[in-house]
C-alpha atoms as a PDB file:
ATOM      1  CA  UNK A   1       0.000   0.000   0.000  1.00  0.00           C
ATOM      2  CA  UNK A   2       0.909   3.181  -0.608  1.00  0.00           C
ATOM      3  CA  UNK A   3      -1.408   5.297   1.506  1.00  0.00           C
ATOM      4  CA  UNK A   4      -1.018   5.317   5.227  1.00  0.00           C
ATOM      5  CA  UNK A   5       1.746   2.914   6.005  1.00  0.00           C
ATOM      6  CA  UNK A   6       4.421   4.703   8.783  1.00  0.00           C
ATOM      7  CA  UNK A   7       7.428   4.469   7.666  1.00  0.00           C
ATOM      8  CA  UNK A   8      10.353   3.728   9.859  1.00  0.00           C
ATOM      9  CA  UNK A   9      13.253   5.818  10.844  1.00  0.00           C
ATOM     10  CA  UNK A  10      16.027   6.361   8.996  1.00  0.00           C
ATOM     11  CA  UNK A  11      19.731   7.375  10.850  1.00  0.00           C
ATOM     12  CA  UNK A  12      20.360   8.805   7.886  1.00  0.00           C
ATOM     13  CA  UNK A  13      17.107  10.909   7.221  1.00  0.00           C
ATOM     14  CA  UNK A  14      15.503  11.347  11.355  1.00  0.00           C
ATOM     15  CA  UNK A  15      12.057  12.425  10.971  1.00  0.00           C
ATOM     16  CA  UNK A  16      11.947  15.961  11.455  1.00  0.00           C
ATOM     17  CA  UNK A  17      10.286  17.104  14.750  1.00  0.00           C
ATOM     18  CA  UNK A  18      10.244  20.910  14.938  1.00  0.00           C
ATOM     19  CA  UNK A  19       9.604  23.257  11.808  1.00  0.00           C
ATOM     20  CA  UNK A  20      13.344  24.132  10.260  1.00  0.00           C
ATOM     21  CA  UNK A  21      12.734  26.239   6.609  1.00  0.00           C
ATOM     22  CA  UNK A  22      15.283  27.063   4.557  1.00  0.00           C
ATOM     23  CA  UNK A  23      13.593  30.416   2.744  1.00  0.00           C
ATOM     24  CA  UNK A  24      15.857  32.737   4.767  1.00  0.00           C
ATOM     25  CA  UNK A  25      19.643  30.690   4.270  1.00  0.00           C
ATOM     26  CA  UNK A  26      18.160  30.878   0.164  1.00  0.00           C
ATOM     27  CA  UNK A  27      17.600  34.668   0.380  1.00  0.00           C
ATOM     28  CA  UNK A  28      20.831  35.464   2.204  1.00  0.00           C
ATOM     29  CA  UNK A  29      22.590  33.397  -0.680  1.00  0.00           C
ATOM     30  CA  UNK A  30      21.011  34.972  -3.506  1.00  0.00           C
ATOM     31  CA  UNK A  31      22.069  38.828  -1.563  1.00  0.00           C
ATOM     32  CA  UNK A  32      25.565  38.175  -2.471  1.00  0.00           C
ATOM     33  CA  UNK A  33      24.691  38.887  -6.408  1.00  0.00           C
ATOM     34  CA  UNK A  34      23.718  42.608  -6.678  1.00  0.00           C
ATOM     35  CA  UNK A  35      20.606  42.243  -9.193  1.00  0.00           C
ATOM     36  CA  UNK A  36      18.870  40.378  -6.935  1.00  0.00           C
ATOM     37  CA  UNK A  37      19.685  43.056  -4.632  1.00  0.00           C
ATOM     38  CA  UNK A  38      18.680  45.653  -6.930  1.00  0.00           C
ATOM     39  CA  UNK A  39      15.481  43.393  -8.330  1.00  0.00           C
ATOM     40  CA  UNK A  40      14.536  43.143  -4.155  1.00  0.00           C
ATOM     41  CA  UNK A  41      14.863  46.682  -3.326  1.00  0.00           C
ATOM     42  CA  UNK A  42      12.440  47.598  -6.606  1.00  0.00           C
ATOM     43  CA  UNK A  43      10.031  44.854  -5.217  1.00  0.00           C
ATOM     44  CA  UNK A  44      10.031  46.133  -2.329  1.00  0.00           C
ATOM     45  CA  UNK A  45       9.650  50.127  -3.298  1.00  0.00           C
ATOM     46  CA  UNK A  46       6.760  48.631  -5.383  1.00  0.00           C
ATOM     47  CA  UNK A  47       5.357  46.590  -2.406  1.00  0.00           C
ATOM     48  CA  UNK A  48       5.278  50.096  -0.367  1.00  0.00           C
ATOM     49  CA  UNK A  49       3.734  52.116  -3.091  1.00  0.00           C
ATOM     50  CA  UNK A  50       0.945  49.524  -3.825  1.00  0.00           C
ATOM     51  CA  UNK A  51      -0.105  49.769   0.440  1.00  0.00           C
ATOM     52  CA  UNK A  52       0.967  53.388   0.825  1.00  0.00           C
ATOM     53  CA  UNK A  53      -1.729  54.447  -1.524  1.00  0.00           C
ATOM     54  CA  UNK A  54      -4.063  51.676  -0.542  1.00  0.00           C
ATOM     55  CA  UNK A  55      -4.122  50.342  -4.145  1.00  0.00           C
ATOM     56  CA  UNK A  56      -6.763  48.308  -5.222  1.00  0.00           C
ATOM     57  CA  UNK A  57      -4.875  44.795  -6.657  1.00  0.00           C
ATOM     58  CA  UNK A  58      -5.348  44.537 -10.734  1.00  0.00           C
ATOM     59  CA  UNK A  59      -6.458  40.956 -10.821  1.00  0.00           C
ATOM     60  CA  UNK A  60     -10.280  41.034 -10.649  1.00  0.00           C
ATOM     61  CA  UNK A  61     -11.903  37.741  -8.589  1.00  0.00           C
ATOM     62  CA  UNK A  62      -9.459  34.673  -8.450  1.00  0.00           C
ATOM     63  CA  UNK A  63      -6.310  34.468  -9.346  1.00  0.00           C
ATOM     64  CA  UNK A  64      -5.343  30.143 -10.356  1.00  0.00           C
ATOM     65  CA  UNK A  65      -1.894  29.513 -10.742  1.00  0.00           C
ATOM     66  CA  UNK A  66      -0.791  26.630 -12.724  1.00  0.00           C
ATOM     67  CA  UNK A  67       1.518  24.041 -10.962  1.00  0.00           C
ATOM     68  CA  UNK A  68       3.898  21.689 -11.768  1.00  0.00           C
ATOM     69  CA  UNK A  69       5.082  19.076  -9.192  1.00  0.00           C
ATOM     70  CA  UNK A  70       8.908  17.235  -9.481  1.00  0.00           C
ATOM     71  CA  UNK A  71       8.746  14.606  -7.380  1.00  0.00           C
ATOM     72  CA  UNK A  72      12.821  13.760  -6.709  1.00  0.00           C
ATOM     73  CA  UNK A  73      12.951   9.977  -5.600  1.00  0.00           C
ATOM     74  CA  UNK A  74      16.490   7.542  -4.403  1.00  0.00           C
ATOM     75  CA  UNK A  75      13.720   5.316  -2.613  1.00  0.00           C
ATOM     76  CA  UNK A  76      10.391   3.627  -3.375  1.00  0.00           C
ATOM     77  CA  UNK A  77       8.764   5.768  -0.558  1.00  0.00           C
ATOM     78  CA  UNK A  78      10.115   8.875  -1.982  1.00  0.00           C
ATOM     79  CA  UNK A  79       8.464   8.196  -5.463  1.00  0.00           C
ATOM     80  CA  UNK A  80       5.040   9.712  -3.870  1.00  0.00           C
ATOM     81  CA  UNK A  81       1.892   9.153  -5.665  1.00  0.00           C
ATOM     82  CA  UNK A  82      -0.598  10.634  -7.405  1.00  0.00           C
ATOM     83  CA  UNK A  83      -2.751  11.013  -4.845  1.00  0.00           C
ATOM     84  CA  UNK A  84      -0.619  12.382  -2.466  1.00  0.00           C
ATOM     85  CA  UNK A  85       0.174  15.152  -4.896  1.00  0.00           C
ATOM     86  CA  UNK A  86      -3.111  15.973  -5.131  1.00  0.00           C
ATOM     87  CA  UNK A  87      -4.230  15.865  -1.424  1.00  0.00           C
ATOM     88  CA  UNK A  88      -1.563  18.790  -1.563  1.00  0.00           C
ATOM     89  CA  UNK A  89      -3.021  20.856  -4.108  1.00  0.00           C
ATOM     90  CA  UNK A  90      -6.494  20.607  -1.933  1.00  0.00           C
ATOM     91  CA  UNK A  91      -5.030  22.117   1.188  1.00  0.00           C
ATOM     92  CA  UNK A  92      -3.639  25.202  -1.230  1.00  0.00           C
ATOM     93  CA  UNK A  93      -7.199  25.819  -1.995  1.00  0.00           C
ATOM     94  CA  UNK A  94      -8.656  25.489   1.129  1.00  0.00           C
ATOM     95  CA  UNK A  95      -5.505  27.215   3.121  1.00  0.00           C
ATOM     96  CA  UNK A  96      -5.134  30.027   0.389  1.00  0.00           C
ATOM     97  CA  UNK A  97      -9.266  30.617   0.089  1.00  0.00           C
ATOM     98  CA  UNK A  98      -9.833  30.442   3.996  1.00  0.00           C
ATOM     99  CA  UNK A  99     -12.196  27.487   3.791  1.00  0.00           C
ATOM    100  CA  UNK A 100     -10.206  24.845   6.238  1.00  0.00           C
ATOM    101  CA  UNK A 101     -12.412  24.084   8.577  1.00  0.00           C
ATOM    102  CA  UNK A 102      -9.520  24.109  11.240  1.00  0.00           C
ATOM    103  CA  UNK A 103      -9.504  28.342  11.079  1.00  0.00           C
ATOM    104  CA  UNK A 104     -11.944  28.092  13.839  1.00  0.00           C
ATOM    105  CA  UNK A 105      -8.682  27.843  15.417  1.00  0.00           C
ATOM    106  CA  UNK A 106      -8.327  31.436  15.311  1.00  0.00           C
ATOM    107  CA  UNK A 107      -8.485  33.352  18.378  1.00  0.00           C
ATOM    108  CA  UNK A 108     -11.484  35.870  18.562  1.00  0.00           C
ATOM    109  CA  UNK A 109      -9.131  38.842  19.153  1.00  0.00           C
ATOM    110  CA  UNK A 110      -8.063  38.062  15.247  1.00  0.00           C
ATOM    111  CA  UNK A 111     -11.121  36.316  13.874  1.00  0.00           C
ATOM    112  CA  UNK A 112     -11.804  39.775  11.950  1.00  0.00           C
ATOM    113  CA  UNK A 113      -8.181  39.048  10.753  1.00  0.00           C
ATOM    114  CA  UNK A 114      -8.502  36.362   8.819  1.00  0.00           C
ATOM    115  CA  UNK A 115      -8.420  36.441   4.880  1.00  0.00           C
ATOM    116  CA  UNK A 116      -9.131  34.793   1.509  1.00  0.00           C
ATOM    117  CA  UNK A 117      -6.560  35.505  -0.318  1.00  0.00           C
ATOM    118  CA  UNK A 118      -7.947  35.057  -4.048  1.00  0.00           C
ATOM    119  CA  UNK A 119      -5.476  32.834  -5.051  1.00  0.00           C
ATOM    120  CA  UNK A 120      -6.277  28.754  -5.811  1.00  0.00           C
ATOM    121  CA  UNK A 121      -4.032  26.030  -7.377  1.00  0.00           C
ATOM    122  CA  UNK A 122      -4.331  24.143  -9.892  1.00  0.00           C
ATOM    123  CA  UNK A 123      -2.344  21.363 -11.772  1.00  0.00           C
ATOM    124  CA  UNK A 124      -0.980  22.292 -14.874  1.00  0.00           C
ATOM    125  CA  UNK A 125      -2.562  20.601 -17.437  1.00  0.00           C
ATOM    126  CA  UNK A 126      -0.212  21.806 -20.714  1.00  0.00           C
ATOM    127  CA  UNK A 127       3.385  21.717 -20.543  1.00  0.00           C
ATOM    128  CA  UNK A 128       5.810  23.706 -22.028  1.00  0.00           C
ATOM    129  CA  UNK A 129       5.888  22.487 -25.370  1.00  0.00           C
ATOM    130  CA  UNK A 130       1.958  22.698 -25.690  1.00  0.00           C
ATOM    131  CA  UNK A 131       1.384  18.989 -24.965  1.00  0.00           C
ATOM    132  CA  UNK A 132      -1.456  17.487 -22.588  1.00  0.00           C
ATOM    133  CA  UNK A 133       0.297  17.136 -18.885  1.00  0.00           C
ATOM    134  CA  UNK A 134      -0.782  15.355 -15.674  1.00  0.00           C
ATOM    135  CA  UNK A 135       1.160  18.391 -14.020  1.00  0.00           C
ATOM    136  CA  UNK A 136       3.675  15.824 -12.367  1.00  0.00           C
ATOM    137  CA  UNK A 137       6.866  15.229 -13.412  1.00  0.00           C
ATOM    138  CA  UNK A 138       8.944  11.898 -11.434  1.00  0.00           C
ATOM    139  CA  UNK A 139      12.790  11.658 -11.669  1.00  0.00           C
ATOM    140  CA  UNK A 140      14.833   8.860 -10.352  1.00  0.00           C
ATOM    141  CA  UNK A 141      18.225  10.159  -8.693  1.00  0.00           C
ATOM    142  CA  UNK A 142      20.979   8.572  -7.262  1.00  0.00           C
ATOM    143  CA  UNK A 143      21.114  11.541  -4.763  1.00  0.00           C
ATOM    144  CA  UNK A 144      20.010  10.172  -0.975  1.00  0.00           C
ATOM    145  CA  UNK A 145      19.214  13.837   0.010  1.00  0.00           C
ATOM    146  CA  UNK A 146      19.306  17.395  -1.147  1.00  0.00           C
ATOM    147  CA  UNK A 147      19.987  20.661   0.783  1.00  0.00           C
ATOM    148  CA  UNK A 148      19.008  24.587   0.323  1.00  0.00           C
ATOM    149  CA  UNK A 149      21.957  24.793  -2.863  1.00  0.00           C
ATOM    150  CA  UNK A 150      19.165  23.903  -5.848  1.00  0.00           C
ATOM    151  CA  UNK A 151      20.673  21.147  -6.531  1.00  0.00           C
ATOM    152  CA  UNK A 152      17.111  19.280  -7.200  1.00  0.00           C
ATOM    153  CA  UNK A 153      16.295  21.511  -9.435  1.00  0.00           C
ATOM    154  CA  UNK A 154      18.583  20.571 -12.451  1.00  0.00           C
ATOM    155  CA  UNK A 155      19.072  17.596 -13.970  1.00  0.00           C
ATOM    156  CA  UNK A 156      22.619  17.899 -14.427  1.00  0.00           C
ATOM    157  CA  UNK A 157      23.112  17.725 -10.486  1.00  0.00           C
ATOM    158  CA  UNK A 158      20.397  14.744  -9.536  1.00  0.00           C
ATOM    159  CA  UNK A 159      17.604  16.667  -9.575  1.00  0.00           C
ATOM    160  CA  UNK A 160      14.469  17.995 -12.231  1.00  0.00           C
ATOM    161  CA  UNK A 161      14.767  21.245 -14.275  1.00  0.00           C
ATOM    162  CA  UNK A 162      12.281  24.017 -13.665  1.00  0.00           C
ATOM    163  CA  UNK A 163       9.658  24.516 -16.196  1.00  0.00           C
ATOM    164  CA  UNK A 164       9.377  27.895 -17.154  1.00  0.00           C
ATOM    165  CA  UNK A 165       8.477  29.974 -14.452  1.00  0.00           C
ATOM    166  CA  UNK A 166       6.824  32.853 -15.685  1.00  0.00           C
ATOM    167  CA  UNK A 167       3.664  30.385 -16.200  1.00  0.00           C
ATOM    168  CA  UNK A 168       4.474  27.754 -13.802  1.00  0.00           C
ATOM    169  CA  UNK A 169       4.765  27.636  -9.412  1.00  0.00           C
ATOM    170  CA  UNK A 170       7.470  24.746  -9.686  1.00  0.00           C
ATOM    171  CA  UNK A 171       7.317  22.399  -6.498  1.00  0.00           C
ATOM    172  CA  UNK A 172      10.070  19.819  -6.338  1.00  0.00           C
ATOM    173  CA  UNK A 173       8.928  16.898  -3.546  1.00  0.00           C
ATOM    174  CA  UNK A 174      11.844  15.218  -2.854  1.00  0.00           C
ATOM    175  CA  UNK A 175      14.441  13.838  -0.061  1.00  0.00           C
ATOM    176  CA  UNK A 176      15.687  16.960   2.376  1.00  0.00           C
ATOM    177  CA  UNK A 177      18.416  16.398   4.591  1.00  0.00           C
ATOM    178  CA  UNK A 178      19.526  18.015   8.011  1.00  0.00           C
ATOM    179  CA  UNK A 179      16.030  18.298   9.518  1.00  0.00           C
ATOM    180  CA  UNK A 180      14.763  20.514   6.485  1.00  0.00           C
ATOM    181  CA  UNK A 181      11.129  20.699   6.087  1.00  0.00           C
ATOM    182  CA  UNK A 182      11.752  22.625   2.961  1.00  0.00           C
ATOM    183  CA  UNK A 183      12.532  26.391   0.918  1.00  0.00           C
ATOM    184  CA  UNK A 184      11.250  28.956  -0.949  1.00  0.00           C
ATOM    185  CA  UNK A 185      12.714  31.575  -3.587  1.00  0.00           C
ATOM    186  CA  UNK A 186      11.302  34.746  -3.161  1.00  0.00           C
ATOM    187  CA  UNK A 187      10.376  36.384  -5.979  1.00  0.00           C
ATOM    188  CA  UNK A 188      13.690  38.333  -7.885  1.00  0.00           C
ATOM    189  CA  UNK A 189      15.358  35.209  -7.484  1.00  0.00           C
ATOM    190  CA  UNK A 190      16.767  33.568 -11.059  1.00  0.00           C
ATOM    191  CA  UNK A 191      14.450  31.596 -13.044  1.00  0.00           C
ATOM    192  CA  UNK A 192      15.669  28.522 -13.552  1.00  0.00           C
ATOM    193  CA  UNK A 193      15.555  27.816  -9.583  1.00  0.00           C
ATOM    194  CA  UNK A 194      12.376  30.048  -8.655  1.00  0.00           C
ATOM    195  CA  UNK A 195       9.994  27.527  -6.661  1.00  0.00           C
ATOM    196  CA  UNK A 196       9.588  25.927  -3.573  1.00  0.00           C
ATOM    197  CA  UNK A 197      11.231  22.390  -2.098  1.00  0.00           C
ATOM    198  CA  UNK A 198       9.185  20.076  -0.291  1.00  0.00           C
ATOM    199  CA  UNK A 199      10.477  17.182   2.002  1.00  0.00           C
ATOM    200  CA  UNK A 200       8.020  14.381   0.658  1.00  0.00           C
ATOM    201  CA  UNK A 201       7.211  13.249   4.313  1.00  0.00           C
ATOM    202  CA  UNK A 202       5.878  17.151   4.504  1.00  0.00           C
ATOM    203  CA  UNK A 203       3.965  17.089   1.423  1.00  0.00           C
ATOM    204  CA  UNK A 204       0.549  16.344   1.014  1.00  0.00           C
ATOM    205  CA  UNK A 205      -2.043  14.906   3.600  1.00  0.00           C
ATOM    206  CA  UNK A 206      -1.546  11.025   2.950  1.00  0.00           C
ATOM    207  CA  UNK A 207       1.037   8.530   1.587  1.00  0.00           C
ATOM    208  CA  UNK A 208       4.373   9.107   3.079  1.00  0.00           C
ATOM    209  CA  UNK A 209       3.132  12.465   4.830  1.00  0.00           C
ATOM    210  CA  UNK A 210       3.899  11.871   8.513  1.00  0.00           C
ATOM    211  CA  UNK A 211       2.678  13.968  11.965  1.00  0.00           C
ATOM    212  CA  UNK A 212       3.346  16.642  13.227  1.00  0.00           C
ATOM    213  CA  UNK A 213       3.930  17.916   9.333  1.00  0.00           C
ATOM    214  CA  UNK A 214       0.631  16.298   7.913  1.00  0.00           C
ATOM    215  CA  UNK A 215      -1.574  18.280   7.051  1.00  0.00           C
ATOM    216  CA  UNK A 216      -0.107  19.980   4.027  1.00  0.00           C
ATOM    217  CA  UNK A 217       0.847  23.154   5.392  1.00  0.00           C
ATOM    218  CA  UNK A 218       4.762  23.361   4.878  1.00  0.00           C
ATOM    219  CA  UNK A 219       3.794  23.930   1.363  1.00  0.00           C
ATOM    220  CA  UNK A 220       1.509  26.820   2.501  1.00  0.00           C
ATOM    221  CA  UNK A 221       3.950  28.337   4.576  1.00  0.00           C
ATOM    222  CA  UNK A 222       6.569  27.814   1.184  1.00  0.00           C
ATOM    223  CA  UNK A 223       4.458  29.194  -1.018  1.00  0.00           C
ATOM    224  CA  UNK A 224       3.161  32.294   1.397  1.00  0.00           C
ATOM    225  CA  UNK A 225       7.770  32.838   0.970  1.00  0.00           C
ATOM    226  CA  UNK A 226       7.094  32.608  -2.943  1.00  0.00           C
ATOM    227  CA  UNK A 227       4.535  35.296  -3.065  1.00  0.00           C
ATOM    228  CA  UNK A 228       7.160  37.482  -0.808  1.00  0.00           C
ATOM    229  CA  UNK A 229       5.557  36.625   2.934  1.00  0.00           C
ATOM    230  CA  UNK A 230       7.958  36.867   5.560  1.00  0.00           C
ATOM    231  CA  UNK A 231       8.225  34.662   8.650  1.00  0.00           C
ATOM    232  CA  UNK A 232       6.011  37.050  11.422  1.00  0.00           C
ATOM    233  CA  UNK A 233       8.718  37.321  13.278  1.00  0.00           C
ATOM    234  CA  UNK A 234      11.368  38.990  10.861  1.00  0.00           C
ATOM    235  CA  UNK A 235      13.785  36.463  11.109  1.00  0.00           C
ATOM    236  CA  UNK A 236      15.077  38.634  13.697  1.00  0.00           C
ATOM    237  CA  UNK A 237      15.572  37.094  17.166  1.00  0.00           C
ATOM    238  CA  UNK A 238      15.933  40.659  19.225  1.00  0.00           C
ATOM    239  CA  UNK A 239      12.326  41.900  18.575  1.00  0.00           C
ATOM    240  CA  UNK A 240      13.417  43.948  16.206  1.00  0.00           C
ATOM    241  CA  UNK A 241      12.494  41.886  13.030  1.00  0.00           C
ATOM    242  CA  UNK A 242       9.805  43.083  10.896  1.00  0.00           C
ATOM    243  CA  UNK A 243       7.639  41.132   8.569  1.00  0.00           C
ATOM    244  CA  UNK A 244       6.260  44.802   6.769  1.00  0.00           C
ATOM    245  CA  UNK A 245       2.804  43.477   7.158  1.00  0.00           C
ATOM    246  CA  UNK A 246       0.914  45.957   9.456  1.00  0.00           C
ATOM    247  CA  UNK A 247      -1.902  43.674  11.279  1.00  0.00           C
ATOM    248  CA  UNK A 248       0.546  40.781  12.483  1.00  0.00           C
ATOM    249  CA  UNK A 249       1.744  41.509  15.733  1.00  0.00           C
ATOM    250  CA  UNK A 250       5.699  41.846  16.538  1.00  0.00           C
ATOM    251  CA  UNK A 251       7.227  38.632  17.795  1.00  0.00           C
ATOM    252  CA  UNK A 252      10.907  37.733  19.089  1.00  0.00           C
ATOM    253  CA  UNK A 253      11.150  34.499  17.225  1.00  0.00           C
ATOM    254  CA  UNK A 254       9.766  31.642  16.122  1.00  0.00           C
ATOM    255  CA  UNK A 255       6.897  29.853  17.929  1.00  0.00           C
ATOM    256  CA  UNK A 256       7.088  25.743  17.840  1.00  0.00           C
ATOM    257  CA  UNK A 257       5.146  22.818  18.461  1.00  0.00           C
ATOM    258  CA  UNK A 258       1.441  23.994  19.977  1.00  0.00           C
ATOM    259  CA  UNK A 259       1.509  27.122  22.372  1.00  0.00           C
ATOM    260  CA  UNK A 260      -1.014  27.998  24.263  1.00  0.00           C
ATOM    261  CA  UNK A 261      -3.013  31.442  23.708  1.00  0.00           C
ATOM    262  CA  UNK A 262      -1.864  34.102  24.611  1.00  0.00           C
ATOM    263  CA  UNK A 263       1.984  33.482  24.281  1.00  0.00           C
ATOM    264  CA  UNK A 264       3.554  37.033  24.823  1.00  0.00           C
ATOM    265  CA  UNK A 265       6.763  38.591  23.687  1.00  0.00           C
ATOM    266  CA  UNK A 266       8.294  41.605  22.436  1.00  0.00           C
ATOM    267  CA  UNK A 267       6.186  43.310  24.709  1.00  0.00           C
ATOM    268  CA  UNK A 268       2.980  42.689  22.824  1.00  0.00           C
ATOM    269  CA  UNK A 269       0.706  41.821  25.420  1.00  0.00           C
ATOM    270  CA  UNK A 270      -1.924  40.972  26.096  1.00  0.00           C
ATOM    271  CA  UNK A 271      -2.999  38.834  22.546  1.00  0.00           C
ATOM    272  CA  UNK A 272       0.832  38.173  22.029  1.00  0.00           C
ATOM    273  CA  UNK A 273       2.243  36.297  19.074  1.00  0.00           C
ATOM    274  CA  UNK A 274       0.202  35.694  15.878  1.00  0.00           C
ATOM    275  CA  UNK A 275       1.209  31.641  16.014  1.00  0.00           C
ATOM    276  CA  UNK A 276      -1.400  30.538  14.195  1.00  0.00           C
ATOM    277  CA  UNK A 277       0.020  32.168  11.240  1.00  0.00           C
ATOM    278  CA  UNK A 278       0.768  29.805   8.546  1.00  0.00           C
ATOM    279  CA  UNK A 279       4.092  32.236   8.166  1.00  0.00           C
ATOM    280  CA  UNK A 280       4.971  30.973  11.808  1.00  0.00           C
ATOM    281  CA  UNK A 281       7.133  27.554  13.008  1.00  0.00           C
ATOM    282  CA  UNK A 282       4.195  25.731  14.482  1.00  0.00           C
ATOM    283  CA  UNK A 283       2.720  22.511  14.258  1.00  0.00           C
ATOM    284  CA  UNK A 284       0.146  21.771  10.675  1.00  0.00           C
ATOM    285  CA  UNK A 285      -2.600  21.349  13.300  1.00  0.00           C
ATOM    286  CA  UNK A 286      -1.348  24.910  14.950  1.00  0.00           C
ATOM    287  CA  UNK A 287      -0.819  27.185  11.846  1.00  0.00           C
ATOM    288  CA  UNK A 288      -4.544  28.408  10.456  1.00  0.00           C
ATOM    289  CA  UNK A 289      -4.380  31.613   8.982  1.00  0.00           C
ATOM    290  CA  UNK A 290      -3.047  34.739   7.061  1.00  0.00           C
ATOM    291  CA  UNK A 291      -4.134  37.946   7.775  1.00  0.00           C
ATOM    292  CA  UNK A 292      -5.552  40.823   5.527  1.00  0.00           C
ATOM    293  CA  UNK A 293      -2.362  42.243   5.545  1.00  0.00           C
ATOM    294  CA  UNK A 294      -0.342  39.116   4.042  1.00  0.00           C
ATOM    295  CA  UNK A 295      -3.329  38.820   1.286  1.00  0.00           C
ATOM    296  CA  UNK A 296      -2.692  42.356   0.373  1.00  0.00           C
ATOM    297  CA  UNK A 297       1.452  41.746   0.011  1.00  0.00           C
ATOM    298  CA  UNK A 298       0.617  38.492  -1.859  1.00  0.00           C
ATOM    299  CA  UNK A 299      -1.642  40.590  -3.929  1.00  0.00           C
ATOM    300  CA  UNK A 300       1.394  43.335  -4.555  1.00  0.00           C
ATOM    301  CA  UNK A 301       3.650  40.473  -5.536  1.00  0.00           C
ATOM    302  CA  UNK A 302       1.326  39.135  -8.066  1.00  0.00           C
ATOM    303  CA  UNK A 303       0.606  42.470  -9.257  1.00  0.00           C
ATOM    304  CA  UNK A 304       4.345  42.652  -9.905  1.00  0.00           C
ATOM    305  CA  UNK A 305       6.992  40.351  -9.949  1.00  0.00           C
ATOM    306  CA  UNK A 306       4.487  37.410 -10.992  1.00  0.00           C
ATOM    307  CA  UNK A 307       2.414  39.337 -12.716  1.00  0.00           C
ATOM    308  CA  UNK A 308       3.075  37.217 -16.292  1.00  0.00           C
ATOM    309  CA  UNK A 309       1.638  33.507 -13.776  1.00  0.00           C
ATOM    310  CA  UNK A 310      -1.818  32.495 -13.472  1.00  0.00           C
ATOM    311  CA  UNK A 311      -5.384  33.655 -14.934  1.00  0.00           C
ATOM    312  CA  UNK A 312      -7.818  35.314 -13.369  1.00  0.00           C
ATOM    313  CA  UNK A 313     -11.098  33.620 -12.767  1.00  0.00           C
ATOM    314  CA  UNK A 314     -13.861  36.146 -12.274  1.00  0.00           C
ATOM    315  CA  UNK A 315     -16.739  34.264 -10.374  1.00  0.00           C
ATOM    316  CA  UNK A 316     -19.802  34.067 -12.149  1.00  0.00           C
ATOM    317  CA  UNK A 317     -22.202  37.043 -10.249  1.00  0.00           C
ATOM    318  CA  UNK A 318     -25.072  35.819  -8.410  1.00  0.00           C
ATOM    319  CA  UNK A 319     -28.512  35.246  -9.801  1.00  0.00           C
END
């Protein structure tokens, strides 16, 4: 079977136990080359402009992004299945559209908080060259595990070249090493390794997906970095990190596991941390919710840097 077999531990590969993402290590990388400095700093200038003036986002109703899954395999378990792929692309919708039923999580004081962002997922269903697609590529590698240096996404180093990604959100599922959940390329980032990495025990809500990490929402949390979220806290552990989204409360560092409301810090008392942001380190039973604030960046980013991906799918008014 391939569906909800545990699987055992590995000495080489320990099953993960606290949230470890790999967006920031990426970014600080990816500094060290000015244009993505430069390409940032516009992003950014454009991000300020587009809340400063309270800009209304361009995209009218939904936004559906087309996605492409590489799934990375050196093992059997690794070579995830269909269906595992797709019990990912439901929790996108449901995370990304506020409809999981767990958001009743939320406490009151941020009920009036929480936010559909307008964006769904979708499997692509035409590749590159035109021709009918399942939206999931599979690549055999004699790699045991990959790391945050893109490795898995070229073919010439073990891994699964990018589709183009201007019209594609390119996930690569495969083998992480060193407790990595997975990463994220924010957008500026070079096209041929723009996308987000998955860990395959992280991925999806059945098959090899294993608890605390099972419900899906690592690739939330990756894909919140892809459309330019920051962690709430900054990344910052001194309380002075900043996530530049107004209505998410500061916070010293990351939260883990499942706290207990209110869990105070940086002196904001008495609500405390947002932790059940899906841009926090929690548990996927703990992390519910992005704010009107993070829908609004998201929006920004897709009005700009990924403004060539997706279609926009105005809902039909009602009758």
């Amino acid at each position: 079977m391939h569906e909800e077999a545990e699987l055992p531990d590995n000495p080489l590969h320990p099953k993960p136990t606290i949230r470890s993402c790999g967006a920031p290590e990426v970014h600080q990388r990816l500094l060290q080359n000015p244009e993505y400095q430069s390409r940032r700093l516009e992003i950014e200038r454009h991000l300020a402009r587009f809340l400063l003036f309270g800009l209304e986002s361009a995209r009218e109703g939904v936004t559906e992004i087309p996605v492409v899954v590489h799934v990375v395999a050196s093992t059997p378990e690794g070579n995830i299945s269909d269906a595992q792929v797709k019990s990912q692309i439901e929790v996108l919708n449901r995370d990304y559209r506020a409809a999981n039923p767990d958001i009743s999580k939320v406490p009151s004081v941020w009920s009036n908080l929480t936010s559909d962002t307008r964006i769904q997922f979708a499997l692509a269903t035409t590749d590159p060259q035109g021709a009918p697609t399942s939206g999931i590529t599979r690549t055999t590698t004699k790699t045991a595990s990959f790391g945050t240096n893109d490795d898995v996404k070229s073919a010439a180093t073990g891994g699964a070249d990018a589709w183009p990604a201007d019209k594609y959100l390119n996930i690569w599922v495969c083998q992480l090493g060193g407790g990595l959940l997975g990463y994220a390329q924010f957008p500026g980032g070079p096209a041929q390794t723009d996308g987000v990495v998955i860990l395959h025990s992280a991925f999806g809500t059945l098959g090899t997906a294993e608890a605390p990490f099972n419900l899906g929402r690592t690739t939330t949390h990756e894909v919140g970095h892809w459309l330019n979220l920051l962690h709430i806290w900054g990344d910052r552990l001194d309380c002075s990190g900043n996530d530049d989204v107004a209505d998410t409360p500061p916070a010293q560092r990351p939260n883990y596991g499942k706290p207990q409301f209110p869990h105070i810090s940086c002196g904001n008392g008495p609500n405390g941390d947002m932790f059940v942001n899906y841009m926090d380190y929690v548990d996927d039973d703990t992390m519910v919710m992005f704010t009107l604030g993070q829908a609004a960046r998201m929006a920004a980013a897709l009005d700009g840097p990924r403004s060539t991906i997706g279609k926009m799918i105005v809902p039909t008014p009602a009758t």
